[in-house]
Protein backbone atom coordinates (compact mmCIF):
# COMPACT_ATOMS: atom_id res chain seq x y z
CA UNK A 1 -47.24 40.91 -6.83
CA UNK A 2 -48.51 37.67 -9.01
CA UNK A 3 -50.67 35.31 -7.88
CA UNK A 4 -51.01 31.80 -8.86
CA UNK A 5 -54.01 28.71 -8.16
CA UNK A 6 -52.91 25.88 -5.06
CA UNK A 7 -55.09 23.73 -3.45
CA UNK A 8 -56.10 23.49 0.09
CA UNK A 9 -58.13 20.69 1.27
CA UNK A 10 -59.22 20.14 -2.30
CA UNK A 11 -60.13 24.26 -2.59
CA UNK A 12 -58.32 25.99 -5.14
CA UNK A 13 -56.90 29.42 -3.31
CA UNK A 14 -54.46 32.30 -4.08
CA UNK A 15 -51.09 32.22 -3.29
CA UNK A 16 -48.09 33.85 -4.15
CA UNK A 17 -46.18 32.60 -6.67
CA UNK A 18 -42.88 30.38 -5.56
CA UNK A 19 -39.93 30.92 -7.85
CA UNK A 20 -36.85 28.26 -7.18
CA UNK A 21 -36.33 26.86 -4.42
CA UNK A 22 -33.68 28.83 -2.85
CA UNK A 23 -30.55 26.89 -1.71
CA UNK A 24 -29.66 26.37 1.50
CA UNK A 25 -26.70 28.34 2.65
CA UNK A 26 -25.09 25.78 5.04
CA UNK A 27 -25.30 23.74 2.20
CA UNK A 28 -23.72 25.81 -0.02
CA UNK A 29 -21.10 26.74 1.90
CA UNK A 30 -20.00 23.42 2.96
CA UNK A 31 -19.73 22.23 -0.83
CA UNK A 32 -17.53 25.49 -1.71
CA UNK A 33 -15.47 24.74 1.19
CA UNK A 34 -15.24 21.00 -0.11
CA UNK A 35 -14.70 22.13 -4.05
CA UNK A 36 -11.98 24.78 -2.22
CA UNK A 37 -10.18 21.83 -0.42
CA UNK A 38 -10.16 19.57 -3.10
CA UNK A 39 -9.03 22.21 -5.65
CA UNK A 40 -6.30 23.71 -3.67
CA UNK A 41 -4.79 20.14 -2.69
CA UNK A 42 -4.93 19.91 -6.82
CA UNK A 43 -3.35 22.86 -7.29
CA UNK A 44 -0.19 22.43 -4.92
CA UNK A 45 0.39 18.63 -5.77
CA UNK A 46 -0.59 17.71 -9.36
CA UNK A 47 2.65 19.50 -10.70
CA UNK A 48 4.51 16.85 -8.74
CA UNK A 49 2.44 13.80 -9.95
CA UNK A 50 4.15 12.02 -13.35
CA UNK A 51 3.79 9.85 -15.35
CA UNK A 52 5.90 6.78 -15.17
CA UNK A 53 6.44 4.97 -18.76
CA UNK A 54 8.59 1.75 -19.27
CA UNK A 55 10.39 -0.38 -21.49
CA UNK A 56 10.68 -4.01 -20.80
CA UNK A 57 12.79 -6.31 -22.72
CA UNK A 58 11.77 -9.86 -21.13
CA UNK A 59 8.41 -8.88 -21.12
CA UNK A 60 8.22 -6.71 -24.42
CA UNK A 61 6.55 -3.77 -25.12
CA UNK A 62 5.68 -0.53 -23.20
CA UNK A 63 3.23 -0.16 -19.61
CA UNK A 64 3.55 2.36 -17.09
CA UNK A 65 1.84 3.90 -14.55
CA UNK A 66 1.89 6.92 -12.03
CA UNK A 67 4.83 8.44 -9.38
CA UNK A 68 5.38 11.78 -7.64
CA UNK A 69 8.15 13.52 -6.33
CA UNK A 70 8.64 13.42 -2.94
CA UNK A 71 12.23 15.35 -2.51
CA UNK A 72 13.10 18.18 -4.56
CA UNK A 73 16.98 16.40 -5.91
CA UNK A 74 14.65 14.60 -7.91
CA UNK A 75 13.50 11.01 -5.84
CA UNK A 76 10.16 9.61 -7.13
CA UNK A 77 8.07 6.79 -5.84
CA UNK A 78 5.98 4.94 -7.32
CA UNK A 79 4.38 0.88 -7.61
CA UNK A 80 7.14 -1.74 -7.82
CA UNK A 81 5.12 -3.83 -10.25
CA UNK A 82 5.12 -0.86 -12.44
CA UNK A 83 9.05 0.00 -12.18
CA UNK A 84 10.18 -3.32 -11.68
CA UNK A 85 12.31 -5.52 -14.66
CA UNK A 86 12.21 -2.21 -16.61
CA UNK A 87 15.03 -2.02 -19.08
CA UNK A 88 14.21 2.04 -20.02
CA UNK A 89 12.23 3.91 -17.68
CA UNK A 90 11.01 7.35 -18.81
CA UNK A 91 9.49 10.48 -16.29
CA UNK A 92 6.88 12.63 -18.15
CA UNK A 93 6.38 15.75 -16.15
CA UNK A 94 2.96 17.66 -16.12
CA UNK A 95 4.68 20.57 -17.48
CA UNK A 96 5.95 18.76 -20.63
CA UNK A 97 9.27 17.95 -19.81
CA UNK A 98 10.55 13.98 -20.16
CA UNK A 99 13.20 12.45 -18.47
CA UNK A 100 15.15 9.47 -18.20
CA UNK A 101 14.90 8.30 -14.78
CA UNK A 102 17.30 5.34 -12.90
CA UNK A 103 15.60 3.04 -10.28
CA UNK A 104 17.29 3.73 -7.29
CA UNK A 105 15.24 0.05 -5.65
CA UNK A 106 12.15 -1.56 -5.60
CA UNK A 107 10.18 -3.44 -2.76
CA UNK A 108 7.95 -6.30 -4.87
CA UNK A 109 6.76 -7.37 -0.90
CA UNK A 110 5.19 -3.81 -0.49
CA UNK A 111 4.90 -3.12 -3.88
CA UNK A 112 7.06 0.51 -3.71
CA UNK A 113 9.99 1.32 -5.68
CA UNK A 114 11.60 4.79 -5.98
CA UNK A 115 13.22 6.53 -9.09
CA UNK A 116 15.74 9.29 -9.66
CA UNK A 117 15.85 11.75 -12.44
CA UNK A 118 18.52 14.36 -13.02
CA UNK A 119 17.08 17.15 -11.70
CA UNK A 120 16.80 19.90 -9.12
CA UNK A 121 14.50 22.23 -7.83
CA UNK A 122 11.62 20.47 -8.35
CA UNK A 123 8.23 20.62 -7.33
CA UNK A 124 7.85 17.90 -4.12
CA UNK A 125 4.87 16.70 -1.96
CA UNK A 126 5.67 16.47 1.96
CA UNK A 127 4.87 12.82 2.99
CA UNK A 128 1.85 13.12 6.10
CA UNK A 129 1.25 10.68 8.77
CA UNK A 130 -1.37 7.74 7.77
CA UNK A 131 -1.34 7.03 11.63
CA UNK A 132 -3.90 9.71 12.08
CA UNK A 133 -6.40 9.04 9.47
CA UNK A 134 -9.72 8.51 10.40
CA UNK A 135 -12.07 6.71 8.69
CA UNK A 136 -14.57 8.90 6.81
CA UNK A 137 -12.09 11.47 5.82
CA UNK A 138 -11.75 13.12 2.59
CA UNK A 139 -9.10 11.84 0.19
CA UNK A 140 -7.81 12.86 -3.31
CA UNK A 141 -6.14 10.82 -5.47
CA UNK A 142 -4.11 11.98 -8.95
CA UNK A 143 -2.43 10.02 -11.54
CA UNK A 144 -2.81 9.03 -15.21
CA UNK A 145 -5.19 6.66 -15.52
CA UNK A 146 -5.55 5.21 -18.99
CA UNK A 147 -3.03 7.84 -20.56
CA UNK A 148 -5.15 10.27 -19.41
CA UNK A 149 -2.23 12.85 -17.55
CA UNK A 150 -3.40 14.69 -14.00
CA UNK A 151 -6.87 12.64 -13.29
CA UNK A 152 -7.99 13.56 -10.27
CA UNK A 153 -11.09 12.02 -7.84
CA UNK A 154 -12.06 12.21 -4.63
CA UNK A 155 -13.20 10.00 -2.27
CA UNK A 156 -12.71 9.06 1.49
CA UNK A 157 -11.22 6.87 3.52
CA UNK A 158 -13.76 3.49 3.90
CA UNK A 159 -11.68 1.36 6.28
CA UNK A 160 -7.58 1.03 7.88
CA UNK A 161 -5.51 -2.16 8.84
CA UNK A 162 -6.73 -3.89 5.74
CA UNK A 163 -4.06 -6.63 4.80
CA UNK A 164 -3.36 -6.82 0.85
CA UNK A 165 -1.23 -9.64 -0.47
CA UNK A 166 1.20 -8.30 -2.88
CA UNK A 167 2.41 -9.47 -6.24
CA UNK A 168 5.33 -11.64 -4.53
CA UNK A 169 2.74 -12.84 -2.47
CA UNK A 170 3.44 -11.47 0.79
CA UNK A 171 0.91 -9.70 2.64
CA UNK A 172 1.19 -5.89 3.14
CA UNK A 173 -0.37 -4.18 6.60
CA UNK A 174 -1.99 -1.65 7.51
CA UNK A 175 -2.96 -1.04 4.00
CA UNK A 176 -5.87 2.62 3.41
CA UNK A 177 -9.03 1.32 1.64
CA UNK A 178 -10.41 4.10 -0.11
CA UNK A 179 -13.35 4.42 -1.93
CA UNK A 180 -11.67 7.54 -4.62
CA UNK A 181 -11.99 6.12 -8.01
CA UNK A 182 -8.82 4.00 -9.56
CA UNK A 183 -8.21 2.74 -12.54
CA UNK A 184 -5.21 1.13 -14.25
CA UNK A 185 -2.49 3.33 -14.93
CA UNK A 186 -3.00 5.27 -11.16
CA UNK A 187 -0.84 2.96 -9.67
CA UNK A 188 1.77 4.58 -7.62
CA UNK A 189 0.15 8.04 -7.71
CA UNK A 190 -0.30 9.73 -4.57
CA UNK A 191 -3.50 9.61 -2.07
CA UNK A 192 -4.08 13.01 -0.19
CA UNK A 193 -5.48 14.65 2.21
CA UNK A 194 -7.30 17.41 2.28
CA UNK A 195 -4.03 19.45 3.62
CA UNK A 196 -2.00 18.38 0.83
CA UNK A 197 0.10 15.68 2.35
CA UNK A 198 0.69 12.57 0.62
CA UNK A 199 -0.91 9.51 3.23
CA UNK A 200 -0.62 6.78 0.71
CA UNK A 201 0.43 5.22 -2.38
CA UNK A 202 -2.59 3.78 -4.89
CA UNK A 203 -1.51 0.43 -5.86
CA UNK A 204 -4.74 -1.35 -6.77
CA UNK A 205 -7.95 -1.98 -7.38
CA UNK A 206 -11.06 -4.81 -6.68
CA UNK A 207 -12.08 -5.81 -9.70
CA UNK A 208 -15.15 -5.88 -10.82
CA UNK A 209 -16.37 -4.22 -7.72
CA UNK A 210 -16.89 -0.15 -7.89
CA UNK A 211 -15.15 1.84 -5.10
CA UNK A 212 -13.22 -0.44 -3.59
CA UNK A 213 -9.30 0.97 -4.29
CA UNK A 214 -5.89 0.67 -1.91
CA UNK A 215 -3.24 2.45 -1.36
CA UNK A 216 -0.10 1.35 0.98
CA UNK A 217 -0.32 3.71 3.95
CA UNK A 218 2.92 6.34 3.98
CA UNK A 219 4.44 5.08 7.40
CA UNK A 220 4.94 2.31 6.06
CA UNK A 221 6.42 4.26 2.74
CA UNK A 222 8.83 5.67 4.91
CA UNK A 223 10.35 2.90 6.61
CA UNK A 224 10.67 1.22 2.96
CA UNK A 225 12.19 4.55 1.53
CA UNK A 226 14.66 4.88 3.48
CA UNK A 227 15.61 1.33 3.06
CA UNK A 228 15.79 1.43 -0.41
CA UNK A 229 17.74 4.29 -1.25
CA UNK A 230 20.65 2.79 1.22
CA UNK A 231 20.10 -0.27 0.27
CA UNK A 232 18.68 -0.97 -2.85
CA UNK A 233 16.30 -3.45 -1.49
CA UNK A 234 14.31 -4.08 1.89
CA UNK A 235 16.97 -5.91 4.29
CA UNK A 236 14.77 -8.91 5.57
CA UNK A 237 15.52 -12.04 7.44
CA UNK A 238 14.92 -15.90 6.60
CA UNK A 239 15.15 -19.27 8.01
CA UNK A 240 15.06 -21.60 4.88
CA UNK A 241 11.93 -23.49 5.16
CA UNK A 242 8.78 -23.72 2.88
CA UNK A 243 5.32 -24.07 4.47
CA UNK A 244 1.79 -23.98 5.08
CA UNK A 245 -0.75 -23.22 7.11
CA UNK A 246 -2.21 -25.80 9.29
CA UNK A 247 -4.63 -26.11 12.08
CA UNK A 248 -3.23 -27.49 15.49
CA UNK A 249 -4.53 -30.71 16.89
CA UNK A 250 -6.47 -29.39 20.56
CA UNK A 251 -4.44 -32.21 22.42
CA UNK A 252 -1.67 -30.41 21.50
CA UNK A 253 -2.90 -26.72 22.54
CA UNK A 254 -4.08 -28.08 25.52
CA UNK A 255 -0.80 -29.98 26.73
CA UNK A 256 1.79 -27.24 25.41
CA UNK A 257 -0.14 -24.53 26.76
CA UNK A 258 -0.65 -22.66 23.20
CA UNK A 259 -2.19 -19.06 22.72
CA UNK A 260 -2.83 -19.87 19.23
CA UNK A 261 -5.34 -22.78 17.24
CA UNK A 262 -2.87 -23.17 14.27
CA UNK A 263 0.89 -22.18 12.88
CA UNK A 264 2.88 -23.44 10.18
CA UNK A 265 3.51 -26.74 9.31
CA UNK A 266 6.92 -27.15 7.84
CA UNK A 267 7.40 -28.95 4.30
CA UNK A 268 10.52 -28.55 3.00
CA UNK A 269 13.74 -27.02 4.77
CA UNK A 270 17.19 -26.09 2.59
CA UNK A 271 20.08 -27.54 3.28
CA UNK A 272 22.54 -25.39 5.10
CA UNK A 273 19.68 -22.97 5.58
CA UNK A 274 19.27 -21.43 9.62
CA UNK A 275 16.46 -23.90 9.81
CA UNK A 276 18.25 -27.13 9.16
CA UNK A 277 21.46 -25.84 11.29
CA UNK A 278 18.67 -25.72 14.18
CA UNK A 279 17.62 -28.92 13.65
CA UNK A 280 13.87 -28.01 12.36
CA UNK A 281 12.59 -30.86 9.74
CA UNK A 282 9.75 -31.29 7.94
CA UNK A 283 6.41 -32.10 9.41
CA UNK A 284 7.68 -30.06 11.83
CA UNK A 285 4.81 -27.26 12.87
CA UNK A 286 6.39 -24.01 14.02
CA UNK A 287 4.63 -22.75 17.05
CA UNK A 288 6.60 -19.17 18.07
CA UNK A 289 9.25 -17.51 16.87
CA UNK A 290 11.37 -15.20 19.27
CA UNK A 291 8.67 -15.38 22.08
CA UNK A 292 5.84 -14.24 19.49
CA UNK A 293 3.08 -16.65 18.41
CA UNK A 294 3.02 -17.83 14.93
CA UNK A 295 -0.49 -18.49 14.00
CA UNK A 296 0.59 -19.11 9.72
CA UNK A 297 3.43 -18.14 7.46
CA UNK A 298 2.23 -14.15 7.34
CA UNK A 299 3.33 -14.38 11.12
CA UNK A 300 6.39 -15.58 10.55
CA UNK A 301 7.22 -13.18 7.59
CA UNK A 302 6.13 -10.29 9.54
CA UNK A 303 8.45 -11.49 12.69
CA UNK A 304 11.22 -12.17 10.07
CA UNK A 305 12.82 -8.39 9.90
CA UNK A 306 16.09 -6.65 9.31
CA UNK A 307 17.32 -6.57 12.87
CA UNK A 308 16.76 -10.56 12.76
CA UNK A 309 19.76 -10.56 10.50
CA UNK A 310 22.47 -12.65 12.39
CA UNK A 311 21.03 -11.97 15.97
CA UNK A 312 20.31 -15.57 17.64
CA UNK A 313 17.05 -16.25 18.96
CA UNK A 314 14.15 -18.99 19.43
CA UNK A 315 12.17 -20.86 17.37
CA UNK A 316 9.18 -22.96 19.15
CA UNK A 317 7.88 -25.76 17.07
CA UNK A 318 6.05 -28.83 17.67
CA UNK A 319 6.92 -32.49 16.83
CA UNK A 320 4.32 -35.53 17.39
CA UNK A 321 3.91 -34.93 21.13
CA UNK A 322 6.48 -32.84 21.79
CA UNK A 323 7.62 -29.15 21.86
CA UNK A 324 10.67 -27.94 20.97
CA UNK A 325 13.04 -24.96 21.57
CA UNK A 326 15.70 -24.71 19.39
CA UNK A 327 18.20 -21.83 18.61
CA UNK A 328 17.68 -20.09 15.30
CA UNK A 329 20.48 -17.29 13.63
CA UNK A 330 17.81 -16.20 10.78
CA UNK A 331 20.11 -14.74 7.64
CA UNK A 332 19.30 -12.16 5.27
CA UNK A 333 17.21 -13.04 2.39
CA UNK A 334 18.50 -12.70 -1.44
CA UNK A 335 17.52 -9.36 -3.07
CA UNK A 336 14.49 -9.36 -5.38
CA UNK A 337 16.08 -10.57 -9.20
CA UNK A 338 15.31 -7.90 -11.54
C-alpha cells in the first residue's frame, strides 16, 4: 500500500495515501433523481411547446414568442401581448412542421390568448392545479427564448398571490413568481412541475433583476379558457366611471362606520353609462360595491365580473358628509379592439 508525508502537531508522519474524495451517495442520488425529474418532464412536454411567430401590419414587422398545446384538436395558449393585433400568425412545431394558426381570443387583462391550428392527434400537456403549489417546489419552464427552439431551465417556485399589472393595465392575481430563468421570446411557454403538468403560463420578466420571472397561475388559465373559446373575449362588467385612488378623510371612516382607509374617488362618469343612470357624479368616492369594500379601482375591477352583467345591485359611495346607496345594473364591457 503507498504511503505519503502529513503533519500532526507540526510532525511529519505516514499515512496512507487519500485518492478523491469519494461522493456522497445521498447526494448523488438525490441529484439523479432531480436530473431524472427534470429530464422526463422534458421529455413528455417539449414536443408540445411551439413556437409562436407573427405578422403585424399596424405595427410592422415580425415578433413572436412561445405556446403549447393543451388539447389534442389542436388549441394552443399562449401570451396575449404576443398573439394580439397579429395579422398572420404562424405555429412552428418542434418536430419541423409549420402551421398557420387562427386566434380563437385573447385576454389583454390576463395577458392569455389561445390559438387553433388544423390539426389532430397532437401531442397535448394536461393543465395541473396551481392551488397546490408550495413554495420551494421545483419548476421547469420551456420555450424559445431568443429563437433559440425547446430552451429549457429549472427553477422553483419563490413566492404565490403576487399581483402583476398587465399590459392593459389591470392587475392579474394570484400570479407564480418563479425564480427558472426567462428571457424574451418564453412568453407564453409553459411552467411545470415536476409531474409534467402545466401550473402556469410565463409571461414576464423583472428587468434588470436576475431570477425574478412570472407566470399566470393555470386556475386562473382555466376560467379564461373556457371563456375565450365561447366567447372570444373575457365577459366582464362596467359601470362607466374613470377614477383614482384616494385616501379617505378619518371623519368620514369614523362617522360611516368604514372597514377600509381609502376607495376610489370618482372623476369622470359617461353619459348614459350604469353610473350616471344611478346617479353617481364626480368627486364622488365609491366606498363598496355589492356589500364588498372597495379600497381602489383594482377592487372594483376585481368585483366587476361576468355574472355582474345586467344583475342589479349596490353601489356605496360617499359625498361631502354623506353616504350613499344607490342601485347600480353594471353592463358588459366592449371587447378588447384588435
Amino acid at each position: 500500500m503507498s504511503t505519503d508525508l502529513s503533519l500532526v502537531d507540526g510532525e511529519p508522519t505516514k499515512s496512507e495515501a487519500l485518492g478523491p474524495p469519494a461522493a456522497f451517495p445521498v447526494d448523488a442520488e438525490l441529484l439523479d433523481a432531480y436530473s431524472r425529474a427534470v429530464s422526463g418532464v422534458v421529455e413528455l412536454a417539449a414536443p408540445a411547446v411551439v413556437s409562436v411567430e407573427v405578422q403585424h401590419r399596424r405595427r410592422g414587422g415580425a415578433g413572436g414568442g412561445s405556446g403549447f398545446v393543451f388539447t389534442p384538436d389542436g388549441f394552443i395558449l399562449t401570451n396575449s401581448h404576443v398573439a394580439h393585433g397579429a395579422s398572420k400568425t404562424e405555429i412552428a412545431f418542434a418536430d419541423g412542421r409549420r402551421l398557420r394558426a387562427e386566434l380563437v381570443g385573447d385576454d389583454p387583462d390576463t395577458d392569455l390568448a389561445v390559438l387553433r391550428v388544423d390539426a389532430s392527434s397532437l401531442l397535448a400537456v394536461p393543465l395541473g392545479d396551481s392551488g397546490a403549489l408550495r413554495v420551494g417546489q421545483v419548476v421547469i419552464a420551456i420555450g424559445n427564448p431568443l429563437g433559440f427552439q425547446s430552451t429549457v431551465t429549472a427553477g422553483v417556485v419563490s413566492a404565490l398571490g403576487r399581483s402583476f399589472r398587465s399590459v392593459s393595465g389591470r392587475l392579474i392575481d394570484n400570479v407564480i413568481q418563479t425564480d427558472a430563468a426567462l428571457n424574451p421570446g418564453n412568453s407564453g411557454g409553459p411552467l411545470l412541475d415536476s409531474r409534467g403538468n402545466v401550473i402556469g403560463v410565463n409571461t414576464a420578466v423583472i428587468l434588470p433583476a436576475q431570477g425574478i420571472c412570472f407566470a399566470v397561475a393555470v386556475n386562473t388559465v382555466k376560467l379564461v379558457v373556457g371563456h375565450l373559446i365561447a366567447h372570444g373575449h373575457v365577459r366582464r362588467a362596467r359601470i362607466g366611471v374613470g377614477g383614482q385612488n384616494v385616501s379617505l378623510p378619518r371623519l368620514a371612516v369614523r362617522a360611516h362606520r368604514l372597514m377600509q382607509p381609502s376607495g376610489v374617488l370618482i372623476t369622470t362618469v359617461e353619459t348614459g353609462s350604469p353610473a350616471d343612470r344611478a346617479g353617481l357624479q364626480p368627486g364622488d368616492i365609491v366606498v363598496a360595491f355589492d356589500g364588498q369594500p372597495v379600497h381602489g379601482i383594482d377592487d372594483l375591477h376585481r368585483l366587476l365580473t361576468g355574472e355582474r352583467i345586467g344583475a342589479t345591485t349596490t353601489v356605496a359611495a360617499v359625498r361631502k358628509a354623506e353616504r350613499l346607496e344607490l342601485p347600480i345594473t353594471a353592463t358588459e364591457s366592449a371587447k378588447p379592439k384588435p
